[in-house]
N, C-alpha and C. Protein backbone atom coordinates (compact mmCIF):
# COMPACT_ATOMS: atom_id res chain seq x y z
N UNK A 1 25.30 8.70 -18.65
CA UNK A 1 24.78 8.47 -17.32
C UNK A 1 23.28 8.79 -17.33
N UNK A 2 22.35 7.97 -16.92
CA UNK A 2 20.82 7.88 -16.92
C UNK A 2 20.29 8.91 -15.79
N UNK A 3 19.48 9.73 -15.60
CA UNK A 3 19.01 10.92 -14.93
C UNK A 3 18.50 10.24 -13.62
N UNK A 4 18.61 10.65 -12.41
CA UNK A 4 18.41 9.81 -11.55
C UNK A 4 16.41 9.93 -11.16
N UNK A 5 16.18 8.76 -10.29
CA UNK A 5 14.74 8.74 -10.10
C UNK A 5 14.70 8.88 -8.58
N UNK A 6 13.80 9.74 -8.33
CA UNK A 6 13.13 9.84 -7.06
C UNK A 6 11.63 9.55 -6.57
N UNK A 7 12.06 8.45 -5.38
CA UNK A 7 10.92 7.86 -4.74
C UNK A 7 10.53 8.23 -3.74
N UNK A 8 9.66 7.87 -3.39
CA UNK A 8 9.10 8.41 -2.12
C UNK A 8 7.79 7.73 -1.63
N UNK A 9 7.69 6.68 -0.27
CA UNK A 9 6.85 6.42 0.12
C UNK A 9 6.08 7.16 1.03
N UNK A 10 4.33 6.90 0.81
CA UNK A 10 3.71 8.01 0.94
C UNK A 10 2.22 7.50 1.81
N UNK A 11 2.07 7.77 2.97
CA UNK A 11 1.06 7.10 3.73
C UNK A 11 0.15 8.12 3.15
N UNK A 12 -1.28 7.50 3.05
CA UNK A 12 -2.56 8.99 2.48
C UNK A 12 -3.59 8.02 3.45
N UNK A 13 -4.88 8.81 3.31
CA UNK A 13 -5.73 8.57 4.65
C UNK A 13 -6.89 8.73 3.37
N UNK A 14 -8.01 8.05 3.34
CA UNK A 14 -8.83 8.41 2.34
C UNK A 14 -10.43 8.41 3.22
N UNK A 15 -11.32 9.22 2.65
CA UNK A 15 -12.13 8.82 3.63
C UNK A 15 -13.17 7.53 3.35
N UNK A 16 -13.43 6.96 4.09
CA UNK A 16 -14.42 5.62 3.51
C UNK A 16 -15.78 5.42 3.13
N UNK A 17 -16.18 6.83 2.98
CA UNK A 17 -17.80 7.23 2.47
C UNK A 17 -17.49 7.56 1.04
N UNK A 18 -15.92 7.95 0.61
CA UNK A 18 -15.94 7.69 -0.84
C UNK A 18 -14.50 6.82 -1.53
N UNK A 19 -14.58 5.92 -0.57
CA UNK A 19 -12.93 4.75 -0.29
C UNK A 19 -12.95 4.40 -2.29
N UNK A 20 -13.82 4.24 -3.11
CA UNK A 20 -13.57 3.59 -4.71
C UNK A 20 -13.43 4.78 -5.22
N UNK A 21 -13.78 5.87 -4.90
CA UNK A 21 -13.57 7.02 -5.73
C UNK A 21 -12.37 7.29 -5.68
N UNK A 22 -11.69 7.77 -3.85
CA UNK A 22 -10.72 8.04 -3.81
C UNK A 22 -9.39 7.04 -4.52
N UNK A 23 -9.59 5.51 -4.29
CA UNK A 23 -8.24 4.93 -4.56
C UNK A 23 -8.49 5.04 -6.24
N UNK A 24 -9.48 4.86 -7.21
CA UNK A 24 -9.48 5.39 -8.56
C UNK A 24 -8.71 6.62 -9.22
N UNK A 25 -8.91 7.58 -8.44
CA UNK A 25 -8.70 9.33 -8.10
C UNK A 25 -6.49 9.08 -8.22
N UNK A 26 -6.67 8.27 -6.86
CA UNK A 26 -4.85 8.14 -6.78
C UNK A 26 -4.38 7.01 -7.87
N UNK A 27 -4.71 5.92 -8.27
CA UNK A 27 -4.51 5.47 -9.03
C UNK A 27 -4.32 5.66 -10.59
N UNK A 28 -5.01 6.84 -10.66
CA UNK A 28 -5.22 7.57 -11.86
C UNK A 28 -3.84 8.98 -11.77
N UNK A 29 -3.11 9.33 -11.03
CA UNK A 29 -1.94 10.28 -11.12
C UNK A 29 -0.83 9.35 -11.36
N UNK A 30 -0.65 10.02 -12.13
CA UNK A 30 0.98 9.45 -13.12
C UNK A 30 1.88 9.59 -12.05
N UNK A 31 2.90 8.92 -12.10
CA UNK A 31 3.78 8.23 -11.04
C UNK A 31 3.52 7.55 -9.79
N UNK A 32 2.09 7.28 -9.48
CA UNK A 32 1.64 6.80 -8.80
C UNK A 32 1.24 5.18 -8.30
N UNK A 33 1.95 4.66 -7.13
CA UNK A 33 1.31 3.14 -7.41
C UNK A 33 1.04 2.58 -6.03
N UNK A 34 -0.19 2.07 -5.95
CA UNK A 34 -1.04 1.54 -4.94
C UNK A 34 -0.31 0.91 -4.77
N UNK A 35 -0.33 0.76 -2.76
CA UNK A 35 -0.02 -0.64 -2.52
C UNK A 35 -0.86 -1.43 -1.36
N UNK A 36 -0.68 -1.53 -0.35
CA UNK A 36 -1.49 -1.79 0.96
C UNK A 36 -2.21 -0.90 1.04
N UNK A 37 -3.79 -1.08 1.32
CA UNK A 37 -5.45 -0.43 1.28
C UNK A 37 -6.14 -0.93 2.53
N UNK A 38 -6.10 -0.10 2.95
CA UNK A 38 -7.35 -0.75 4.79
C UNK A 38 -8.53 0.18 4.79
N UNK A 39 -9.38 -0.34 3.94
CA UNK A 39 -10.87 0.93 4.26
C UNK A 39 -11.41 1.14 5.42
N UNK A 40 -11.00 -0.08 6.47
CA UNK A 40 -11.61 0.12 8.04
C UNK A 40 -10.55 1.46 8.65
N UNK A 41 -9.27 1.74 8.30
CA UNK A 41 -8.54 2.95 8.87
C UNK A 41 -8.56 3.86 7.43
N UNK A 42 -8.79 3.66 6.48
CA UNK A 42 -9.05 4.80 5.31
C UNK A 42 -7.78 5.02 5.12
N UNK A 43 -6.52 4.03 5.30
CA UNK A 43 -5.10 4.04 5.49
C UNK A 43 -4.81 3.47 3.79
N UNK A 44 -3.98 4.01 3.17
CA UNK A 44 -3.71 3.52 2.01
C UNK A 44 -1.45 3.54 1.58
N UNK A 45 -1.06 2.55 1.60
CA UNK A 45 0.30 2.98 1.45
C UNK A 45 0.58 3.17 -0.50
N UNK A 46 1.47 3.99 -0.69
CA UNK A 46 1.49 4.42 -1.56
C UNK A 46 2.92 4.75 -2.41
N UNK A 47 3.31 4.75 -3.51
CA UNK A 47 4.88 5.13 -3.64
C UNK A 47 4.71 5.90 -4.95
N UNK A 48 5.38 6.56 -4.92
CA UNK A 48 5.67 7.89 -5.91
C UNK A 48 6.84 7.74 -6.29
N UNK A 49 7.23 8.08 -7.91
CA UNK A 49 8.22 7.85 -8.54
C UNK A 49 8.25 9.00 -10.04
N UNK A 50 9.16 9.96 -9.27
CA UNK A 50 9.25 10.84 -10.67
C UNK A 50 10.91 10.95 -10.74
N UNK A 51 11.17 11.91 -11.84
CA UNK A 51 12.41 12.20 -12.74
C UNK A 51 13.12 13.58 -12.06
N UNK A 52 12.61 14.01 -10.80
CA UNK A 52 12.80 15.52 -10.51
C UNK A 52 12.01 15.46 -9.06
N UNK A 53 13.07 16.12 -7.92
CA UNK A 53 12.52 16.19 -7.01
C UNK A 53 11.07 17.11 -6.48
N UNK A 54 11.72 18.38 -7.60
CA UNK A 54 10.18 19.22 -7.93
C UNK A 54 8.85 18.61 -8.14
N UNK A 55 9.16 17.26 -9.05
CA UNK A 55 7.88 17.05 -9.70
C UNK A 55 7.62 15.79 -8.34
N UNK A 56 7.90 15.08 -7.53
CA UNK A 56 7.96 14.69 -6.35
C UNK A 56 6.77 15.36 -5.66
N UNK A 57 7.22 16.71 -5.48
CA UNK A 57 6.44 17.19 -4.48
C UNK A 57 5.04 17.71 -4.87
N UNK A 58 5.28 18.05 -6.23
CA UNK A 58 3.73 18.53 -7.41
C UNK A 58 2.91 17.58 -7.44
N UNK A 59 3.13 15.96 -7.27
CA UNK A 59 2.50 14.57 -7.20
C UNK A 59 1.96 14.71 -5.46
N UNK A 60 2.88 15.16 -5.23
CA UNK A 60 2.08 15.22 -3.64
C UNK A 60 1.46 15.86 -3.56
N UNK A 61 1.31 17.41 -3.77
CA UNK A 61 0.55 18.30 -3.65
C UNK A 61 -0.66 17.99 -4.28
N UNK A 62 -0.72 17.20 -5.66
CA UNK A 62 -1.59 16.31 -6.26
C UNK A 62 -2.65 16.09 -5.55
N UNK A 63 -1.79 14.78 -5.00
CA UNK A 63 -2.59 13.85 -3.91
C UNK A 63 -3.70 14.31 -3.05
N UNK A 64 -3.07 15.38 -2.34
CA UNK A 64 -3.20 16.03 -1.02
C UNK A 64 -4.80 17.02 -1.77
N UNK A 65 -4.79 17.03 -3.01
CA UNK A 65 -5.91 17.90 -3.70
C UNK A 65 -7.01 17.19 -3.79
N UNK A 66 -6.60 15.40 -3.98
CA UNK A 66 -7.99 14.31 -4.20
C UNK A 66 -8.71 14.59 -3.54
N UNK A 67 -10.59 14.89 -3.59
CA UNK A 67 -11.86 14.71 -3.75
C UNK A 67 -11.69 13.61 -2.44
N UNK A 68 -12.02 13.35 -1.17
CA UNK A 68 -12.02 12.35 -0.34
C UNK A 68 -10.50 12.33 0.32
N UNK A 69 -9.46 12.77 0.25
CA UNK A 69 -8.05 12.25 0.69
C UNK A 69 -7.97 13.36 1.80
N UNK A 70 -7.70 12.58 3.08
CA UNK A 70 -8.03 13.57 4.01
C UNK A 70 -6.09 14.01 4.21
N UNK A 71 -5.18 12.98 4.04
CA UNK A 71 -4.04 13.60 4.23
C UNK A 71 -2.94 12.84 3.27
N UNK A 72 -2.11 13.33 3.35
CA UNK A 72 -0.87 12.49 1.84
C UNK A 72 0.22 13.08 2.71
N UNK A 73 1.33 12.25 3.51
CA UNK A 73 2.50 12.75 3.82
C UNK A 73 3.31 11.31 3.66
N UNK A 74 4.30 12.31 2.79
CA UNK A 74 5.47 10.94 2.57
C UNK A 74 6.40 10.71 4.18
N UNK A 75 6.36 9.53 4.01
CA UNK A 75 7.48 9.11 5.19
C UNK A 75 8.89 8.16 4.92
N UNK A 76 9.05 8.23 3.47
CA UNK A 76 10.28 7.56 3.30
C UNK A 76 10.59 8.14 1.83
N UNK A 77 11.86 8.52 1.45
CA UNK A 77 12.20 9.05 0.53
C UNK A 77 13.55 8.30 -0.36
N UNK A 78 13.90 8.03 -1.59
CA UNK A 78 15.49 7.81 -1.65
C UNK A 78 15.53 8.56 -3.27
N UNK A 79 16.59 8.78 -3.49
CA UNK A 79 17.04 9.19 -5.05
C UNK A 79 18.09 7.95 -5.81
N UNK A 80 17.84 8.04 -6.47
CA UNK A 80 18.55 7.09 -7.12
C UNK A 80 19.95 7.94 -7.82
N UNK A 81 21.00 7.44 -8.31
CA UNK A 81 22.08 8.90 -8.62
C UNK A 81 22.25 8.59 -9.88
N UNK A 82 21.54 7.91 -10.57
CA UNK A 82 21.61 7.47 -11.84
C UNK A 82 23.12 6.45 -12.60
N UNK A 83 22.33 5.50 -13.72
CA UNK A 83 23.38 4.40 -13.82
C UNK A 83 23.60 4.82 -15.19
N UNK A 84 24.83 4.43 -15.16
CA UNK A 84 25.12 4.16 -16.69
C UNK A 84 24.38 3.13 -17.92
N UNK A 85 24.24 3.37 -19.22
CA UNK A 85 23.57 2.72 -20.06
C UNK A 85 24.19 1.51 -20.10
């Protein structure tokens, strides 16, 4: 049985005096993957994908550390329960 994966979609707010730094900054953390970017609201949607709900929240806490990222709160979560090979 394959270890299950946990996701988590993740609204972040970036600010727009450093909008290329910041989405570089998130783009650059492992499990991390851009999706919808609005530099006029500094609104960025985002999804997170690790092996451990711990390491879930260490990616957030991550986030929430970026140079420009004024906020990182997930608003949708699921686990996967893992499949067979």
């Amino acid at each position: 049985m394959a270890e299950p994966l946990f996701y988590a979609g993740v609204l972040v707010r970036v600010r727009p005096d450093v909008w290329a730094e910041g989405l570089a900054a998130l783009a650059a953390v492992d499990g991390v993957e851009l999706h919808h970017q609005d530099i006029e609201t500094g609104r960025v949607v985002a999804t997170v994908e690790t092996r451990a709900m711990e390491q879930q929240e260490s990616v957030i806490r991550t986030i929430r550390g970026l140079p420009g990222v004024l906020l990182a709160e997930p608003v949708y979560a699921y686990a996967t329960e893992g499949e067979s090979a």
